[in-house]
Protein backbone atom coordinates (compact mmCIF):
# COMPACT_ATOMS: atom_id res chain seq x y z
CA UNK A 1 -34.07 58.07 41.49
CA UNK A 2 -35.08 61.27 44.13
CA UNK A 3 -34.22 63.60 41.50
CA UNK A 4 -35.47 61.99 38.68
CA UNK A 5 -39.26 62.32 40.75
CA UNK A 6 -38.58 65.54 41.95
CA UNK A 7 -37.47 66.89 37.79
CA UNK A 8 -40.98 64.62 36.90
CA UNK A 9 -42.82 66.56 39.79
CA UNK A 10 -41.71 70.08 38.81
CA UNK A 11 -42.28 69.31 35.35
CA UNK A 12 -45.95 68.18 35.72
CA UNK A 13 -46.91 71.02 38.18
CA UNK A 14 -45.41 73.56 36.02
CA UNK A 15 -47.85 72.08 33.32
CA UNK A 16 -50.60 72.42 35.57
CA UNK A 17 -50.16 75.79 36.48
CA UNK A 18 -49.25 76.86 33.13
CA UNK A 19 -52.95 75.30 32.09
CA UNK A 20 -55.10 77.00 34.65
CA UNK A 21 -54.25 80.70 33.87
CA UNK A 22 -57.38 82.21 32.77
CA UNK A 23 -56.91 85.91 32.98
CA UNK A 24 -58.91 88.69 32.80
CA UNK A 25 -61.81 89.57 35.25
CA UNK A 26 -64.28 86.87 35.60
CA UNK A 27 -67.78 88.26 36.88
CA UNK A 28 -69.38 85.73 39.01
CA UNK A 29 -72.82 84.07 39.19
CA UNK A 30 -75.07 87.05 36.72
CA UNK A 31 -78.56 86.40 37.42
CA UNK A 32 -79.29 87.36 33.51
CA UNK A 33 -80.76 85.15 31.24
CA UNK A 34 -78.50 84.90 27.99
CA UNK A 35 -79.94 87.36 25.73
CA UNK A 36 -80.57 90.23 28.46
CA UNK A 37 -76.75 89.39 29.39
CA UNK A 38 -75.95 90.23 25.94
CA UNK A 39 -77.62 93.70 25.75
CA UNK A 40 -75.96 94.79 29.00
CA UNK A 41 -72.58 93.43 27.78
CA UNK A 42 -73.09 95.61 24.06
CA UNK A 43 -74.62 98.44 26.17
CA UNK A 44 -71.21 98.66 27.27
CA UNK A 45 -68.68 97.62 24.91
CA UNK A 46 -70.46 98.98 21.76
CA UNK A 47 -71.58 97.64 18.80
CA UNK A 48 -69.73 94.11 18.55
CA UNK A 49 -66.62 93.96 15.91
CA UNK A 50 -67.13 89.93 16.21
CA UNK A 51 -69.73 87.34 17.99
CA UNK A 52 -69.42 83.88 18.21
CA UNK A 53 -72.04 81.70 16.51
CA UNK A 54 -73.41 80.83 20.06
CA UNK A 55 -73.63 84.42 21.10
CA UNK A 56 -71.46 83.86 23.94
CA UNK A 57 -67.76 85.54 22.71
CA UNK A 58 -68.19 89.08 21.76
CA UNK A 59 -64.85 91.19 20.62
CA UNK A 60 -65.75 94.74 20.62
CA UNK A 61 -64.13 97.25 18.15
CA UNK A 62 -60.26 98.62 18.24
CA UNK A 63 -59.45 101.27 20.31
CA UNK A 64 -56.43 102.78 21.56
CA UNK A 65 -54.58 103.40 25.25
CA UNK A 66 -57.32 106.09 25.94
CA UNK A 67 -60.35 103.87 25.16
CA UNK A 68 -60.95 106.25 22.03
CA UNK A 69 -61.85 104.00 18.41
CA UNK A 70 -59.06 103.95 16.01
CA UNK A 71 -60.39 105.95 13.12
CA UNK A 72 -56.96 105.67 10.98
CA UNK A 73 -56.19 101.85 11.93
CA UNK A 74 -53.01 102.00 9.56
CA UNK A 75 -51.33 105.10 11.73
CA UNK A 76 -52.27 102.70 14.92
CA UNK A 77 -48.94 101.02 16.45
CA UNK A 78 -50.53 99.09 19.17
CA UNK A 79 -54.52 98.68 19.73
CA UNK A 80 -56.65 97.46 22.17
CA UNK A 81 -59.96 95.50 22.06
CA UNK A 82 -62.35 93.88 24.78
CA UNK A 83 -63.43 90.10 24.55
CA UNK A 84 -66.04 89.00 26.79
CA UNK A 85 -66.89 85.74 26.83
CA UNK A 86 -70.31 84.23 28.60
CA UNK A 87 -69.06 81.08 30.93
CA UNK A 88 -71.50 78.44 31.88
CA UNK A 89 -74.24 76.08 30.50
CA UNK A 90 -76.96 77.60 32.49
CA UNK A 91 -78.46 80.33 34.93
CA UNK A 92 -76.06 82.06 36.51
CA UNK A 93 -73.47 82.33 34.38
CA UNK A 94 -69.99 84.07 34.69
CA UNK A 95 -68.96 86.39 32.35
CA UNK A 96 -64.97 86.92 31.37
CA UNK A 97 -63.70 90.42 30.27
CA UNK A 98 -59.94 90.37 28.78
CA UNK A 99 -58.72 93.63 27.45
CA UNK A 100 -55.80 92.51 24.50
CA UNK A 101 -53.12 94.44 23.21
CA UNK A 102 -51.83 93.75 19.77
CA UNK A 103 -48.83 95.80 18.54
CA UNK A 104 -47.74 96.39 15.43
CA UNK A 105 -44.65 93.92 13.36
CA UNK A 106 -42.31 94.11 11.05
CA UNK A 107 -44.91 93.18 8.03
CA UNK A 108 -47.80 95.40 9.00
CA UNK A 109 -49.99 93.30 10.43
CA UNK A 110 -50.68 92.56 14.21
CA UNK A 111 -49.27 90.39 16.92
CA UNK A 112 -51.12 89.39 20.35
CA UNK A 113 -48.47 91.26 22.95
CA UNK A 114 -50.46 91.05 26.16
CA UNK A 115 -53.44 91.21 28.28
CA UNK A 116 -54.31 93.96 30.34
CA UNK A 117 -56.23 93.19 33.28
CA UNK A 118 -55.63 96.83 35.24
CA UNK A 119 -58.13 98.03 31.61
CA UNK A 120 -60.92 94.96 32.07
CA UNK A 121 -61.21 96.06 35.59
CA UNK A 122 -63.24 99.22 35.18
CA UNK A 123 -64.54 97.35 31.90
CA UNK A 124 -65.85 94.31 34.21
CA UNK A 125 -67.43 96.96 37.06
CA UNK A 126 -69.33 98.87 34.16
CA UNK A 127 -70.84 95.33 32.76
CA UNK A 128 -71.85 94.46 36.40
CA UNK A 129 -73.61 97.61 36.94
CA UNK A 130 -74.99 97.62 33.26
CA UNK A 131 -76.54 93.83 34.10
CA UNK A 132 -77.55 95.39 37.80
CA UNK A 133 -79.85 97.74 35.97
CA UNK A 134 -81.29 95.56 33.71
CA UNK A 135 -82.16 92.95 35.98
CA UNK A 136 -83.99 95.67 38.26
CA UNK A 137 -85.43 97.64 35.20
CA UNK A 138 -86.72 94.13 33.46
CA UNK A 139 -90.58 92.86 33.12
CA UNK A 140 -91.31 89.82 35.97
CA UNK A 141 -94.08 88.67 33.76
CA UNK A 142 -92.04 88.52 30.38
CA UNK A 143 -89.30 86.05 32.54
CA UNK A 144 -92.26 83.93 33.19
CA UNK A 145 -94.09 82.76 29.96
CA UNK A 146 -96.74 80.49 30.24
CA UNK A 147 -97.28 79.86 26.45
């Protein structure tokens, strides 16, 4: 019966650990509104490869270990890309930065491999000072429309 509770025990926290890895850097509490979160996240991934329909996932183009675009993406082996996503329903919102690494198979196409967090570090720092400035370079009057 004791180890019947204690297999049932490691099985369910196992399960719960397993389903609370997040990963990435996860900037907390931007004082950004959504859209001028958006321009400081594009100021510094680029021009977006993908966006969610609710603006709130970005995936920024391929590039390779260096941080350098992938001009010739059928020499590539392995690339890299940044997804940010925007966390939260309202003001202040978190924002996650994964860097993902996709490697080449056996049939040409691309496989998720891993994540690299020691990449979305420097990524995450440069979106936090990118939404820094635009918070102190912004218009009060525009962030308080009376009509």
């Amino acid at each position: 019966m004791m180890k019947t509770f204690v297999w049932v025990f490691l099985l369910a926290s196992t399960l719960f650990f397993a389903g609370c890895r997040t990963g990435g850097v996860i900037l907390r509490e931007t004082p950004l509104n959504l859209s001028e979160t958006r321009r400081a996240i594009v100021a510094v991934i680029g021009e977006p490869k993908s966006i969610s329909q609710n603006g709130r996932e970005m995936t920024s183009q391929y590039y390779d270990k260096k941080g350098k675009n992938i001009d010739k993406m059928d020499m590539a082996r392995e690339r890299f890309y940044t997804h940010v996503t925007v966390l939260g329903d309202r003001r202040p919102y978190d924002v996650q930065v994964q860097v993902l690494v996709e490697g080449r198979n056996e049939d040409g196409g691309f496989d998720l491999l891993d994540r690299d967090d020691d990449k979305a570090a420097p990524i995450a720092e440069k979106i936090r000072q990118s939404l820094n400035q635009s918070r102190d370079s912004r218009n009060v009057i525009d962030d308080f429309r009376s009509f």
